[in-house]
Protein backbone atom coordinates (compact mmCIF):
# COMPACT_ATOMS: atom_id res chain seq x y z
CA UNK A 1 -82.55 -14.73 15.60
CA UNK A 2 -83.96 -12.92 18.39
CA UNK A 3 -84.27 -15.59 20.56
CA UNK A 4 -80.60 -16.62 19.91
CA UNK A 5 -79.64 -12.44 20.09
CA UNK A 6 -81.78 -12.47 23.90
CA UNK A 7 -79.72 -15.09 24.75
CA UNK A 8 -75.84 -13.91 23.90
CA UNK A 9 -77.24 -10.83 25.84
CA UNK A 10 -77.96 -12.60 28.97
CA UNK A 11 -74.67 -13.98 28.88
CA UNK A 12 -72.77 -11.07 28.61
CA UNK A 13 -75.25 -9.15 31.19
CA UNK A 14 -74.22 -12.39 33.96
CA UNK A 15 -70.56 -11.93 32.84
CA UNK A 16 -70.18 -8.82 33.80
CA UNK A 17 -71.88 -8.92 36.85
CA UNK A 18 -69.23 -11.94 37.28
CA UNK A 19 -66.59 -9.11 36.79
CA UNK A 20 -67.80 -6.24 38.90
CA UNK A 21 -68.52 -9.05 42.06
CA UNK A 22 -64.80 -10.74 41.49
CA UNK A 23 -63.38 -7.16 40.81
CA UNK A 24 -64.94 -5.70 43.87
CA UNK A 25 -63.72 -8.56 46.56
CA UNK A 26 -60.09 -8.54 44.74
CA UNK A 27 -59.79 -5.08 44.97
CA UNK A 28 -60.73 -5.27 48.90
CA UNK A 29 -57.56 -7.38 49.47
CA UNK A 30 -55.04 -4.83 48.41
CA UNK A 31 -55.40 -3.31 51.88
CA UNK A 32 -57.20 -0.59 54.07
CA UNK A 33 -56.87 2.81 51.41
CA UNK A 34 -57.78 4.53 55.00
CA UNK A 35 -54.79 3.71 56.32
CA UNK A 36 -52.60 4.54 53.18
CA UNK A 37 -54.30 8.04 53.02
CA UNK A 38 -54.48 9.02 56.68
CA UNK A 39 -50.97 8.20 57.45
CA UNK A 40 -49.15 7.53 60.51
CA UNK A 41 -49.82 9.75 62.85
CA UNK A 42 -53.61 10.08 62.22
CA UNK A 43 -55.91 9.85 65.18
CA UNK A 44 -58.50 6.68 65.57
CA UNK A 45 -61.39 9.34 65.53
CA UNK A 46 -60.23 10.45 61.73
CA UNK A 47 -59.73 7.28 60.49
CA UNK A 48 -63.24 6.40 61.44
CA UNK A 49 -64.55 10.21 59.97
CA UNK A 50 -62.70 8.32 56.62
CA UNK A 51 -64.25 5.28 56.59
CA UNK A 52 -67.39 6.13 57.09
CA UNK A 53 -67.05 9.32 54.07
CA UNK A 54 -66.18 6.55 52.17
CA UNK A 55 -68.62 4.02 53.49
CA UNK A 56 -66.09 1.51 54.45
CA UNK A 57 -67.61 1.52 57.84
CA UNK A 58 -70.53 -0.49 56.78
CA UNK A 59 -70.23 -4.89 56.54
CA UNK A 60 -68.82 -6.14 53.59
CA UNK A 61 -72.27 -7.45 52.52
CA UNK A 62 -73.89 -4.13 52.72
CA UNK A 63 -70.66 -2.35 50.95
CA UNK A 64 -71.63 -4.70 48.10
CA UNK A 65 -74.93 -4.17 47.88
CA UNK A 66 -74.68 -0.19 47.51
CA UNK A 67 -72.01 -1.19 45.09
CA UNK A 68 -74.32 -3.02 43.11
CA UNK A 69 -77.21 -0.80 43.08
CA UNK A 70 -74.69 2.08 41.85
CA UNK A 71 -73.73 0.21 39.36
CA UNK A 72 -77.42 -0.72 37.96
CA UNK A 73 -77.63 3.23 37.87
CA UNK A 74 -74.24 3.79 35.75
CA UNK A 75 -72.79 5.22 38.67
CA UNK A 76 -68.87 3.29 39.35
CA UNK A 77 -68.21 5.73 42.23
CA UNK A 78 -66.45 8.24 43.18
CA UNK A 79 -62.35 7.95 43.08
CA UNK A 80 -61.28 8.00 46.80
CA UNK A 81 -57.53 9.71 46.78
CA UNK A 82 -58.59 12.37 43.80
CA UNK A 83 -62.73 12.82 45.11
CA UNK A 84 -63.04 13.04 41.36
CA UNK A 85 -65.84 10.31 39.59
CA UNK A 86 -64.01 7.05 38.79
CA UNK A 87 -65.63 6.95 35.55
CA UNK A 88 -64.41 10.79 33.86
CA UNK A 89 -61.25 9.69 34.92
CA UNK A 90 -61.08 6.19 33.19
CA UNK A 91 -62.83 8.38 29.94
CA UNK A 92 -60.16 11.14 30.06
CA UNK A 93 -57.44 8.33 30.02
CA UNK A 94 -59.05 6.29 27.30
CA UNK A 95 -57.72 8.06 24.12
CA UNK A 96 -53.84 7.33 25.10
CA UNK A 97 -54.90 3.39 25.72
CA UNK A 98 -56.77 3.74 22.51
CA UNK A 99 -54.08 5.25 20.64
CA UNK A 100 -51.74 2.12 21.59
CA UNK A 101 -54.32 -0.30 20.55
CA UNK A 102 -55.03 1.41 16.97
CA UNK A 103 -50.98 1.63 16.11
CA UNK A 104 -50.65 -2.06 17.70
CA UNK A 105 -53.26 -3.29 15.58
CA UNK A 106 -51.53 -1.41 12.53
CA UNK A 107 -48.44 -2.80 13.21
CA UNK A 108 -49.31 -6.60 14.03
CA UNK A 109 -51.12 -6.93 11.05
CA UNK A 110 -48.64 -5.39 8.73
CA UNK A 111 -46.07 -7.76 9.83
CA UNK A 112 -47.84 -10.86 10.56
CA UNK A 113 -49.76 -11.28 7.62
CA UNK A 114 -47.10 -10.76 5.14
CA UNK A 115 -44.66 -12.85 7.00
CA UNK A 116 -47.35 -15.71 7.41
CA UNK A 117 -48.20 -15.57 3.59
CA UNK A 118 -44.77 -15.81 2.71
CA UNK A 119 -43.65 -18.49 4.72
CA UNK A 120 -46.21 -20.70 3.84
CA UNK A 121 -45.62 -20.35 0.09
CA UNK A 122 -42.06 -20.63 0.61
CA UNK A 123 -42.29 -23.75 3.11
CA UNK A 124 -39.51 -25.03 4.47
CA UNK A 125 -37.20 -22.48 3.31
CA UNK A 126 -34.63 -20.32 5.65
CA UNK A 127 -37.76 -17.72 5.74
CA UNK A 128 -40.25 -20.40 7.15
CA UNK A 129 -37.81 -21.67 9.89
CA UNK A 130 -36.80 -17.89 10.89
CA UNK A 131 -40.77 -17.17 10.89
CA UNK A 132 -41.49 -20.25 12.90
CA UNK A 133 -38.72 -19.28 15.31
CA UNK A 134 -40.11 -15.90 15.48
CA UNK A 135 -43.15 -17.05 16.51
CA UNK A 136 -42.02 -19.54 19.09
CA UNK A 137 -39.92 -16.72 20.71
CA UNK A 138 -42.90 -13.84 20.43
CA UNK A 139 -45.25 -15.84 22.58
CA UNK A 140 -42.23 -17.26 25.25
CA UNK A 141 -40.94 -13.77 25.69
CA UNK A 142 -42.99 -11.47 28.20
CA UNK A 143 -44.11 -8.66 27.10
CA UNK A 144 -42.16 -6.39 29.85
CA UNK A 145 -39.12 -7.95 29.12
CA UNK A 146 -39.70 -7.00 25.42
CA UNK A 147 -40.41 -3.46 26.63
CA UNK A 148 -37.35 -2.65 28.72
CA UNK A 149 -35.05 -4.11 25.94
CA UNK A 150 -36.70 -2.26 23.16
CA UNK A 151 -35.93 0.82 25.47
CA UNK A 152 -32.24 -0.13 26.11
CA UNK A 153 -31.71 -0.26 22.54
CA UNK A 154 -33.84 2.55 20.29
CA UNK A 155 -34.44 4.66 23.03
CA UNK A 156 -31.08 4.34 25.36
CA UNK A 157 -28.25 3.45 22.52
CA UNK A 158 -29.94 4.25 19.52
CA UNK A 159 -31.53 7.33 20.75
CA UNK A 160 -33.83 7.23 17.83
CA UNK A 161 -37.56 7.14 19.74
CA UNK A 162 -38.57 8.78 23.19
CA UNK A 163 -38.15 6.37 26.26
CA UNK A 164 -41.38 6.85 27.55
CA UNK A 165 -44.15 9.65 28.12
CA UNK A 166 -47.27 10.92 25.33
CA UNK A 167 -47.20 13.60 23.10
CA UNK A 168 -46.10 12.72 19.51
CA UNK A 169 -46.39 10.10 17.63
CA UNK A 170 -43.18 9.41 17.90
CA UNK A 171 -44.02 7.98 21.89
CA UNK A 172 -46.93 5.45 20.37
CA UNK A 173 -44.32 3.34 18.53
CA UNK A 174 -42.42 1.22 21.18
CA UNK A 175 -45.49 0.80 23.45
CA UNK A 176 -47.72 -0.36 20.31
CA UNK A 177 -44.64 -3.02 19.23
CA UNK A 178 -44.70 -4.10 22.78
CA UNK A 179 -48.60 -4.35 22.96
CA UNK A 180 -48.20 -6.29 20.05
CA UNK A 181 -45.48 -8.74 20.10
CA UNK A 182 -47.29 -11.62 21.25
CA UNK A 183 -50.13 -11.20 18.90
CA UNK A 184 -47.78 -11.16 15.86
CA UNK A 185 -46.47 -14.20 16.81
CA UNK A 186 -49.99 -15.79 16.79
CA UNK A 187 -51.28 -13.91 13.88
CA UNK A 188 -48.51 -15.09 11.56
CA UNK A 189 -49.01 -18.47 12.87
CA UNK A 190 -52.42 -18.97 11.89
CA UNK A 191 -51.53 -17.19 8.66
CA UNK A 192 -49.39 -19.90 7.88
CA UNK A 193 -51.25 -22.69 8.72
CA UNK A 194 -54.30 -21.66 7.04
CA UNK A 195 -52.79 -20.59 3.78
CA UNK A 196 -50.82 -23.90 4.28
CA UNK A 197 -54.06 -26.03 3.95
CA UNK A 198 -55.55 -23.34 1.13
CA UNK A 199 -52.66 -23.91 -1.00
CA UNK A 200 -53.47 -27.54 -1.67
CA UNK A 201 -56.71 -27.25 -2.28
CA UNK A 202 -58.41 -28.03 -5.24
CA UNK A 203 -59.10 -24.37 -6.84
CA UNK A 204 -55.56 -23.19 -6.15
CA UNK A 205 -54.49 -26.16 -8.07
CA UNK A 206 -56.98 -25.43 -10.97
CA UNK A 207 -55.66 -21.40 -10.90
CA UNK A 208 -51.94 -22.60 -10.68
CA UNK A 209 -52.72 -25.11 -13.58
CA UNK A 210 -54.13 -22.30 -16.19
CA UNK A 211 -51.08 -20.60 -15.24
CA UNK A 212 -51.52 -17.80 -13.43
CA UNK A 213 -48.40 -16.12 -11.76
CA UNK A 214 -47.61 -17.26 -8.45
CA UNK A 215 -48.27 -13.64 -6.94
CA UNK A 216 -52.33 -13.54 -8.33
CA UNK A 217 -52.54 -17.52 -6.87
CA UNK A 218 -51.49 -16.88 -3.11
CA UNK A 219 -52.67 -13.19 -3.11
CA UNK A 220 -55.54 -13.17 -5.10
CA UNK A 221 -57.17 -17.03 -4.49
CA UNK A 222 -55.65 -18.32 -1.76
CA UNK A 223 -55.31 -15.23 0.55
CA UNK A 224 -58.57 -14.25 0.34
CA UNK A 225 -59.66 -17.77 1.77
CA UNK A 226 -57.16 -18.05 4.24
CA UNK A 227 -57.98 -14.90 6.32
CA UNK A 228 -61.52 -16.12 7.44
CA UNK A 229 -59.67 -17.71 10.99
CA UNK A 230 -57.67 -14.69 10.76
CA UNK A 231 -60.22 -12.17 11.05
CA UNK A 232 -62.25 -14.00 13.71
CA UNK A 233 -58.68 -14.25 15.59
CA UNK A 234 -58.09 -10.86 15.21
CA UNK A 235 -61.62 -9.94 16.31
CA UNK A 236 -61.69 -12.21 19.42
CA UNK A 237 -58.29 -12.21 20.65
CA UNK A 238 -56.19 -9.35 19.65
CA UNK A 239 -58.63 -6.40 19.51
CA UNK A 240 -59.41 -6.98 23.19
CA UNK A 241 -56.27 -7.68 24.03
CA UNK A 242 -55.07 -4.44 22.79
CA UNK A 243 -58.30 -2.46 24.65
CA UNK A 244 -57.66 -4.36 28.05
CA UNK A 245 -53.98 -5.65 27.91
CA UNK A 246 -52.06 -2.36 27.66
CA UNK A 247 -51.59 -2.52 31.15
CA UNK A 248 -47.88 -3.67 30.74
CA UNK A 249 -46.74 -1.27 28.24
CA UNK A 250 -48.10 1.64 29.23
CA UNK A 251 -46.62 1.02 32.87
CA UNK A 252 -43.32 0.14 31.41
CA UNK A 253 -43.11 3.24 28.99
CA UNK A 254 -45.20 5.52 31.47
CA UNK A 255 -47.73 6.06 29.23
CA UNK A 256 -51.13 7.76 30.81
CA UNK A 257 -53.71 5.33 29.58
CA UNK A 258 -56.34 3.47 31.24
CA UNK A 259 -53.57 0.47 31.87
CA UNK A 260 -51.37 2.83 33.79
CA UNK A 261 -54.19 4.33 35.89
CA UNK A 262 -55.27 0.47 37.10
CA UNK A 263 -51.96 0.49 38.73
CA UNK A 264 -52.28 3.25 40.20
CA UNK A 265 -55.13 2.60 41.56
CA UNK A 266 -53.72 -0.56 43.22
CA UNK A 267 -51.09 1.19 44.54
CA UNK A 268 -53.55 3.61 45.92
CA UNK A 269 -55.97 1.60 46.89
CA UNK A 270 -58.52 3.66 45.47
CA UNK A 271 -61.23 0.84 45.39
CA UNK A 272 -63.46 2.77 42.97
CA UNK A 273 -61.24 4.04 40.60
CA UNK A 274 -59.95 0.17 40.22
CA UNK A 275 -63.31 -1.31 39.90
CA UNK A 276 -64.41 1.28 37.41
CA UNK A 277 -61.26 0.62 35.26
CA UNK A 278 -61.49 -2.64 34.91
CA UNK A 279 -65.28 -2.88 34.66
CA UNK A 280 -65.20 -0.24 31.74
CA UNK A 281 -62.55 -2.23 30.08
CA UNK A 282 -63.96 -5.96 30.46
CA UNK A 283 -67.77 -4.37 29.28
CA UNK A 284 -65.50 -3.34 26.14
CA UNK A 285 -64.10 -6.94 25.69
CA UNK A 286 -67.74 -8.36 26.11
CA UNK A 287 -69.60 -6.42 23.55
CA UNK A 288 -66.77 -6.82 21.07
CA UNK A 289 -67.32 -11.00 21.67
CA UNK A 290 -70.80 -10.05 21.96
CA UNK A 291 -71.02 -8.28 18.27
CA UNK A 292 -69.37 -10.80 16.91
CA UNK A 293 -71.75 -13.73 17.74
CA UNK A 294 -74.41 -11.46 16.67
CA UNK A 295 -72.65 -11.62 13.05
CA UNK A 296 -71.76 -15.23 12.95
CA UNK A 297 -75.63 -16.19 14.05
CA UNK A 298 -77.21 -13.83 11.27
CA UNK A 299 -74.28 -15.20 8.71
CA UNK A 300 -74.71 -18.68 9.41
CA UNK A 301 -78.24 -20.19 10.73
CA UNK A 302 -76.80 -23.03 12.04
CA UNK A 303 -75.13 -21.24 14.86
CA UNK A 304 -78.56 -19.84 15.87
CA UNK A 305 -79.89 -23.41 16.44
């Protein structure tokens, strides 16, 4: 186990050093943040006084290097338009992003698992099809799109939940739905396929044939075995996609998480503050895949080998 533990570490400790070297280079092609910040009219002389506060005088190579040896030290920097440490500033935004990922995750499973359950015990009813074309539409529909309309309609017409902004919990719902529209569609998916191939298996059969009510066979016996894929989807997928892909919503419903603060920082192009953004968020996706292998290889021996 702790040979099989050293090694899921090293791979996560060469993935995110995959991250913070791709993030770095990507973030260097939004554009000079020297000549964003010093404007028009600024002199050569302090434009060079800039780049070398910021130590975007140096070669690329050596920029990297320091970057590096920062980051080996826990240190992502120092945001360039607010002077203030990339790193407080991703922290101080992380409750709002978590906020939308704990409702999202709420929400996704209340509907999908329900809806997935009862379409596959009611299969090829009018419930089944509308399910199945429910989940066709969730994962062809982009997620913005979703957003804007949900806003034209319960926040516009309806007037029934705020447009956009943080402060209640009234301003969590419509950015958690949106977060979480395409993972309902693949939640209730799997449901259904998995309680389809529980439900003709051999010890629903015996449970349906002492006659047990239909609610205590798919509930009771053949829910309970048809979540294992669930949970491991849920645990992979949509967990880190509602810590790192909030990005959309919160932008859409101008929500101050960590999503909307990436943006900004593009927009900025305040190198730091990007790179510590999305190097905080991806080390959150790794562990999360990392803790989970952990689990399966102490669960199940055979992984280990």
């Amino acid at each position: 186990m702790l040979r099989f533990a050293l090694s899921r570490l090293a791979q996560a400790a060469v993935t995110l050093w995959m991250v913070a070297t791709v993030v770095f280079f990507l973030a260097r092609l939004s554009g000079d943040p020297v000549a964003l910040l010093a404007g028009e009219n600024a002199t050569a002389e302090y434009e060079a006084e800039m780049r070398t506060r910021f130590g975007l005088d140096l070669p690329m190579w050596q920029q990297y290097l320091v970057y590096l040896r920062q980051l080996v030290v826990g240190d992502l920097g120092t945001s360039i338009v607010s002077g203030e440490p990339a790193l407080t500033q991703v922290l101080d935004r992380w409750p709002a992003t978590l906020e939308i990922a704990i409702a999202g995750i709420v929400i996704t499973l209340a509907l999908a698992l329900p809806i997935g359950v009862y379409a596959a015990a009611n299969r090829g009813s009018m419930l089944d099809t509308a399910a199945r074309a429910f989940a066709i539409l969730g994962q062809a529909v982009p997620a913005f799109w979703v957003g804007l309309i949900f806003i034209m309609v319960f926040a516009v017409h309806l007037g029934w939940l705020p447009a956009g902004g943080r402060g209640t919990v009234w301003h969590v719902i419509l950015p958690a739905i949106t977060t979480g529209w395409f993972a309902v569609a693949g939640i209730m998916r799997l449901t259904r396929s998995s309680m389809l191939e529980v439900l003709v298996s051999e010890y629903v059969k015996l449970a349906r044939a002492k006659g047990l009510p239909t609610r205590q066979v798919i509930w009771k016996h053949a829910f309970r075995n048809a979540t294992i894929p669930v949970i491991t989807f849920t645990a992979l997928v949509v967990l880190s996609q509602f810590l790192t892909g909030s990005i959309v919503a919160e932008t859409v419903f101008s929500y101050p998480g960590v999503g909307s603060l990436v943006i900004d920082a593009v927009r900025k192009r305040d190198f730091p503050q990007l790179q510590a953004a999305v190097i905080f968020l991806s080390t959150l996706y790794v562990f999360v895949n990392l803790a989970i292998d952990l689990m399966y290889g102490w669960l199940d021996p055979r992984i280990r080998g």
